[in-house]
Protein backbone atom coordinates (compact mmCIF):
# COMPACT_ATOMS: atom_id res chain seq x y z
CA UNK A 1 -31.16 -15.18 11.02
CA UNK A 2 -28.38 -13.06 9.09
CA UNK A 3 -29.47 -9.02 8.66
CA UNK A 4 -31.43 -8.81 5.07
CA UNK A 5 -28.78 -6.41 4.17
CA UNK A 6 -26.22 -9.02 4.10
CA UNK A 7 -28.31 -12.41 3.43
CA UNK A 8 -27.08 -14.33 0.57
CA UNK A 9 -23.87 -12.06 0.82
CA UNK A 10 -20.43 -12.90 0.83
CA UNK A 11 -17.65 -10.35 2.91
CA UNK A 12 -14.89 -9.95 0.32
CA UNK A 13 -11.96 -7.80 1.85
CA UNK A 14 -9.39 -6.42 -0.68
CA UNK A 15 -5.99 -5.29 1.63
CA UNK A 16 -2.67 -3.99 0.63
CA UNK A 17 0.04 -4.66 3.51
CA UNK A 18 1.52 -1.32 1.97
CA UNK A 19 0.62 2.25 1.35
CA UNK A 20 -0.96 3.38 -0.94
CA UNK A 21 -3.61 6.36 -1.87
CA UNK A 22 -6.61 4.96 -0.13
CA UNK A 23 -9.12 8.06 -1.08
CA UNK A 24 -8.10 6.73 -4.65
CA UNK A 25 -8.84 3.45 -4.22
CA UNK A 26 -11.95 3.75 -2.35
CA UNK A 27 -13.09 6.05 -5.37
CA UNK A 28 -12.43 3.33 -7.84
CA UNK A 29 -14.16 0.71 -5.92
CA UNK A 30 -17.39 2.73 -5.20
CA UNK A 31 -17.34 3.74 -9.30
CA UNK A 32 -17.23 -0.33 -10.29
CA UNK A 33 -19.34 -1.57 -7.71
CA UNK A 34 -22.56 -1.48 -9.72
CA UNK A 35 -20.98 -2.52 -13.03
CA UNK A 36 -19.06 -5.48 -11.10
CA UNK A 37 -22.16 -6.32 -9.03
CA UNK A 38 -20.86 -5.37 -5.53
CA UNK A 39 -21.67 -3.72 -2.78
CA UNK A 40 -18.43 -1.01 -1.21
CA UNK A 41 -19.07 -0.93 2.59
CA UNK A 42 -15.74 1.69 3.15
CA UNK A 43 -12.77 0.61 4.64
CA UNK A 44 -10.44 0.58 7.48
CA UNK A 45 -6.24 1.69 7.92
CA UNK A 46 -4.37 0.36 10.53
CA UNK A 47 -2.93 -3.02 12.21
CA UNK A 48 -0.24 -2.91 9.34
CA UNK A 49 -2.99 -3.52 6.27
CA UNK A 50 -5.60 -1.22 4.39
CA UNK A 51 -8.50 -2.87 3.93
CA UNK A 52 -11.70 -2.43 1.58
CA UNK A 53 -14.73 -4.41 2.65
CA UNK A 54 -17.18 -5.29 -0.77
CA UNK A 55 -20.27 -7.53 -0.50
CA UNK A 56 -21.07 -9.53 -3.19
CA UNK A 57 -24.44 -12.29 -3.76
CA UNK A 58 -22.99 -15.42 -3.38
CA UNK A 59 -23.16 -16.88 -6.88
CA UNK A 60 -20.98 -13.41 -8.02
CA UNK A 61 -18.10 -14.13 -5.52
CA UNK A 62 -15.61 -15.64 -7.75
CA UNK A 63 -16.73 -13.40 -11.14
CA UNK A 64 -15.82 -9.86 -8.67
CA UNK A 65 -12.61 -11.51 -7.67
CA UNK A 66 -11.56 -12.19 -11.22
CA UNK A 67 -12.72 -8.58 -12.06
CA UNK A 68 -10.62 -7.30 -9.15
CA UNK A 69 -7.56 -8.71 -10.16
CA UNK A 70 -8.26 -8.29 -13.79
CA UNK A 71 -8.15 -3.93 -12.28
CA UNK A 72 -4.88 -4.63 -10.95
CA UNK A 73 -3.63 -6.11 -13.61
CA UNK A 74 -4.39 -3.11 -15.88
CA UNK A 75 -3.02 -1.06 -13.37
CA UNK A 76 -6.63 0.38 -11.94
CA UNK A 77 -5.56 -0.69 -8.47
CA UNK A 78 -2.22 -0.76 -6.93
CA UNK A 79 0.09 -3.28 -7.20
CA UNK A 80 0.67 -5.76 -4.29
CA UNK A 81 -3.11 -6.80 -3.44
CA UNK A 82 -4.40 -9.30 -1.16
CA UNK A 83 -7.89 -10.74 -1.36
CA UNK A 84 -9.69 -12.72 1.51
CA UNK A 85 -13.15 -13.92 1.36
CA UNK A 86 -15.47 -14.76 4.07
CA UNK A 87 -16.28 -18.50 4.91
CA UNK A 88 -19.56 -18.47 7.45
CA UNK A 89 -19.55 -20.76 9.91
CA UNK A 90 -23.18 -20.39 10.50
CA UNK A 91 -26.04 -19.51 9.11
CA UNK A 92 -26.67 -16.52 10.69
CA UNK A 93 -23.19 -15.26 9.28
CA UNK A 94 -22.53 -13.98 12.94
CA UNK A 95 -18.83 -16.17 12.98
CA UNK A 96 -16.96 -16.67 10.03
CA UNK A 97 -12.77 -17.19 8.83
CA UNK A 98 -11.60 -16.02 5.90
CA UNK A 99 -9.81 -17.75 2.85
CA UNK A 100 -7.08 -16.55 0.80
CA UNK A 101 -8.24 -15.63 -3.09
CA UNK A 102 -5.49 -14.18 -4.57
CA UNK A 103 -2.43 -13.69 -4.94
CA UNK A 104 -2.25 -17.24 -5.88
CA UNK A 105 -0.24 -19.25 -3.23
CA UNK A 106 -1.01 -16.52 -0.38
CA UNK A 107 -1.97 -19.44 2.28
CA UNK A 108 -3.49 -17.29 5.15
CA UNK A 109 -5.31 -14.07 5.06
CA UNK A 110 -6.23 -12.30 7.65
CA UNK A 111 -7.18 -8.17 8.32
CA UNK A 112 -4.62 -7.54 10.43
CA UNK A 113 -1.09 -7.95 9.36
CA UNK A 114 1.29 -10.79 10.36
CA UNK A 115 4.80 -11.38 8.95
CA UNK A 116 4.75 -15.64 8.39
């Protein structure tokens, strides 16, 4: 059974393969999280990528993503973001893959970095 923190939750990682000002970014995340109906669960910096982990309730999955790129877009986040979001393989949500969201055409996302 998945933990009731995370049931009916969907792992949404936004990365940038790049650097950028992560105490920045982490900021603006926490501050929209409420208003864009996520959760911010931090991040992590290394294996080439900067990644910021957000859970959102399943149905809101595809609104967040919208709003996230809708923040780059207007230049609230920096340029050059990737988006992956978390495809369970069961339904404890113990083993999952992720898919790419945006940029449109990325084909593969993954949290670690790897030139194609």
């Amino acid at each position: 059974m998945a933990s009731p923190a995370f049931a009916g939750r969907t792992q949404i990682i936004v990365q940038w393969t790049h650097q950028i000002d992560w105490f920045r970014v982490q900021a603006t995340l926490d501050n929209r999280a409420q208003r864009l109906g996520y959760d911010s669960d931090g991040n992590d910096i290394g294996s080439g990528t900067v990644n910021f982990y957000l859970y959102s309730p399943d149905e809101n999955v595809d609104g967040v993503v919208r709003d996230l790129v809708a923040m780059e877009k207007q230049q609230q986040l920096p340029p050059g973001m990737q988006i992956g979001v978390a495809i369970y393989k069961d339904t404890a949500r113990k083993d999952w893959a992720y898919r790419a969201a945006y940029p449109t055409g990325l084909k593969n996302f993954d949290i670690m970095y790897r030139k194609n």
